[in-house]
C-alpha atoms as a PDB file:
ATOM      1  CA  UNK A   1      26.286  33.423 -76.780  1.00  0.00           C
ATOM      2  CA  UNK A   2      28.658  36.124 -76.113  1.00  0.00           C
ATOM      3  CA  UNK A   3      26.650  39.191 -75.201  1.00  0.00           C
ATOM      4  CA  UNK A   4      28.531  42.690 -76.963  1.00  0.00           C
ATOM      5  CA  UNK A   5      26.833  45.753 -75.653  1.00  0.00           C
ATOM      6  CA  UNK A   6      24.524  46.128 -73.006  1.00  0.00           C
ATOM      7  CA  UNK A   7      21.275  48.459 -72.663  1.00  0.00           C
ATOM      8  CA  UNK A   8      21.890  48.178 -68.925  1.00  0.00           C
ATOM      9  CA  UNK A   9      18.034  48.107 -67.080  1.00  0.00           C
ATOM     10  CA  UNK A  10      16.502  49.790 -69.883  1.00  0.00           C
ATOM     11  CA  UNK A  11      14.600  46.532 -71.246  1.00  0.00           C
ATOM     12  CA  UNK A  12      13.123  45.505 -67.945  1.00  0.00           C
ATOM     13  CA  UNK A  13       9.708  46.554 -66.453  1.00  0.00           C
ATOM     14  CA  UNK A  14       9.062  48.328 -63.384  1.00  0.00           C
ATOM     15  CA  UNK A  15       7.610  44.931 -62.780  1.00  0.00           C
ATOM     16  CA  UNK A  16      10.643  43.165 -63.553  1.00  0.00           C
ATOM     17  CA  UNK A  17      12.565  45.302 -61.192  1.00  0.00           C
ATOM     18  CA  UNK A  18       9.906  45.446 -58.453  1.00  0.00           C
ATOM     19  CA  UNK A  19      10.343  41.614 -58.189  1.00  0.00           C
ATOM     20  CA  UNK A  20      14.283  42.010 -57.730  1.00  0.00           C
ATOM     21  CA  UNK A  21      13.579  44.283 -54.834  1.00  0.00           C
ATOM     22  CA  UNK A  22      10.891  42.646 -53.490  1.00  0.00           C
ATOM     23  CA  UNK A  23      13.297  39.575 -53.063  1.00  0.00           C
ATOM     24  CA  UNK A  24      15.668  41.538 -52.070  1.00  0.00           C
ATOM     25  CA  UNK A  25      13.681  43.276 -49.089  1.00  0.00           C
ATOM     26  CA  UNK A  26      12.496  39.279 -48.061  1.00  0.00           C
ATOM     27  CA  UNK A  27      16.246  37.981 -47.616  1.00  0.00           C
ATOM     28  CA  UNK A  28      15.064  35.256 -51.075  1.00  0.00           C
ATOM     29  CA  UNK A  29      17.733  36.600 -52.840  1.00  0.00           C
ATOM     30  CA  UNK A  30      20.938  37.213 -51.250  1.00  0.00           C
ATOM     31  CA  UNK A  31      23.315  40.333 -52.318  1.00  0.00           C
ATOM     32  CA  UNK A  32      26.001  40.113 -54.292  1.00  0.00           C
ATOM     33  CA  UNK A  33      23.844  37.572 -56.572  1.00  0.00           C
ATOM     34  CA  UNK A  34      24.956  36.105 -59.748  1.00  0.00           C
ATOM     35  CA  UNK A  35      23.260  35.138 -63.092  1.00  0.00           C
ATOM     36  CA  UNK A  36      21.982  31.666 -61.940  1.00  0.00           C
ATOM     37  CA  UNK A  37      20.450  33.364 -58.754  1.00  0.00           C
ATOM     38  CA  UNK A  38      18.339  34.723 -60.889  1.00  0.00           C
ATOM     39  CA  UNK A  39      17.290  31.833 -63.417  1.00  0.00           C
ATOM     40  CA  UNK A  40      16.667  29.462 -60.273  1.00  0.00           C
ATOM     41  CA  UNK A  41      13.841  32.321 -58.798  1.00  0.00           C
ATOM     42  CA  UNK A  42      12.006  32.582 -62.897  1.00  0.00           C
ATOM     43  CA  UNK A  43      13.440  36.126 -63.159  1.00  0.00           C
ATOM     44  CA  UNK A  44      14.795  35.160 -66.987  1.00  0.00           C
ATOM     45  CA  UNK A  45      15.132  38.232 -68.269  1.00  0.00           C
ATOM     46  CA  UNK A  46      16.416  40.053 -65.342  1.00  0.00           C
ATOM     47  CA  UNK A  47      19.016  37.144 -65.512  1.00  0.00           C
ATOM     48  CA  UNK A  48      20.035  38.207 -69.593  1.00  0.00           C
ATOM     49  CA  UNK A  49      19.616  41.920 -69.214  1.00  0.00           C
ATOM     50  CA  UNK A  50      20.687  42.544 -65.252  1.00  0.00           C
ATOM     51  CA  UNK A  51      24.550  42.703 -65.636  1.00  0.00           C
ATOM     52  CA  UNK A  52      24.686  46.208 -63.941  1.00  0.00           C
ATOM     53  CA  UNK A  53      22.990  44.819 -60.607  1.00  0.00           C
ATOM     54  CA  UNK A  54      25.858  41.851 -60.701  1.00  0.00           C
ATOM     55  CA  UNK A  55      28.151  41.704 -57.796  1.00  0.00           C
ATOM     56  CA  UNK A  56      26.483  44.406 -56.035  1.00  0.00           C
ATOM     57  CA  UNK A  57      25.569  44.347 -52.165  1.00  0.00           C
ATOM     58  CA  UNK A  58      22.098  44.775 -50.842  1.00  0.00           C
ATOM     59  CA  UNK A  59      22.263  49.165 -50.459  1.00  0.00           C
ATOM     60  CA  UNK A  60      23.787  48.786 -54.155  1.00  0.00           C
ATOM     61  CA  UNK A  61      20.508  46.814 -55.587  1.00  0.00           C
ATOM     62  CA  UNK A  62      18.350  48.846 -53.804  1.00  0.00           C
ATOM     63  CA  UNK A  63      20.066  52.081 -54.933  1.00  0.00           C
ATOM     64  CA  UNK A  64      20.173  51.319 -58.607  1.00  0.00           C
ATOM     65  CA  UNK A  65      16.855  49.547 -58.993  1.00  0.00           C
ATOM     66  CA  UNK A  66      15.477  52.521 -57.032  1.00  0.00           C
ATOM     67  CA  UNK A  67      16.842  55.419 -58.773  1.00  0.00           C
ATOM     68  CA  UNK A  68      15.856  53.640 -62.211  1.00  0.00           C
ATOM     69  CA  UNK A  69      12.416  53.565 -61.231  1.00  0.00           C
ATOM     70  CA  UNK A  70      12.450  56.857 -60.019  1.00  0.00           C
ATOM     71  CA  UNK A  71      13.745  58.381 -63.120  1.00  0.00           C
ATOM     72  CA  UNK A  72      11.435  56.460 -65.147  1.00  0.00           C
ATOM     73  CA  UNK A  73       8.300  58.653 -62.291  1.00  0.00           C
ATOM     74  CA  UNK A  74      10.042  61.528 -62.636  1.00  0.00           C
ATOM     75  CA  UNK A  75      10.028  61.389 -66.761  1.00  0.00           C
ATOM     76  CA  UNK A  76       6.606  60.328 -67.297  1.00  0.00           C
ATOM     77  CA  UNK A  77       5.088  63.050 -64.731  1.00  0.00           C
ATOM     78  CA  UNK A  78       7.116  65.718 -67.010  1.00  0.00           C
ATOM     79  CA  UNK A  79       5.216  64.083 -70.233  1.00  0.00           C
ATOM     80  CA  UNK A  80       2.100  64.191 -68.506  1.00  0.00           C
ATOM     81  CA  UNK A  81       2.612  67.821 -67.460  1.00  0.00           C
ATOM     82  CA  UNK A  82       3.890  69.141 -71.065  1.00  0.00           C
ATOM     83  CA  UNK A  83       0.991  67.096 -72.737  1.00  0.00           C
ATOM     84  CA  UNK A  84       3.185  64.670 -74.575  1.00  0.00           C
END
C-alpha cells in the first residue's frame, strides 16, 4: 500500500510516543531507525504513522517527540483554563 498524505504524529498517543522515547533513552532502539525497527519492538502503529521521526538521530527523536508532547500540555492546560 502506497501511503499519499501523512498526518505526521497526530494519530499516536502520548503513550505511543512515550514508548519511542523510552527506547530511545535505554539504547533498545538505535537512532536513525527505520520502519522495521519499529515492527520488530510491537510499536505497529508508530511503524505506519512515524515517517517524520525516520532517519533522524537520537537529539532529533527526542526533540520532535518532545515538543509534540509538549504542545499537546501546553493546549490542554489552555482548555482547562478557558473552561472548554
Amino acid at each position: 500500500m502506497i501511503k499519499i498524505r501523512s498526518s505526521g504524529l497526530s494519530s499516536l498517543s502520548d503513550e505511543q510516543l512515550k514508548a519511542i522515547l523510552k527506547r530511545v533513552y535505554s539504547k533498545e532502539l538505535v537512532c536513525p531507525f527505520k520502519r522495521s525497527d519499529l515492527l520488530l519492538r510491537g510499536l505497529n502503529a508508530v511503524a505506519e504513522e512515524g515517517d517524520l521521526l525516520f532517519g533522524l538521530d537520537e537529539a532529533g527523536v527526542k526533540a520532535v517527540i518532545t515538543a509534540v508532547i509538549s504542545e499537546r500540555r501546553s493546549i490542554q492546560q489552555k482548555l482547562k483554563i478557558y473552561g472548554s
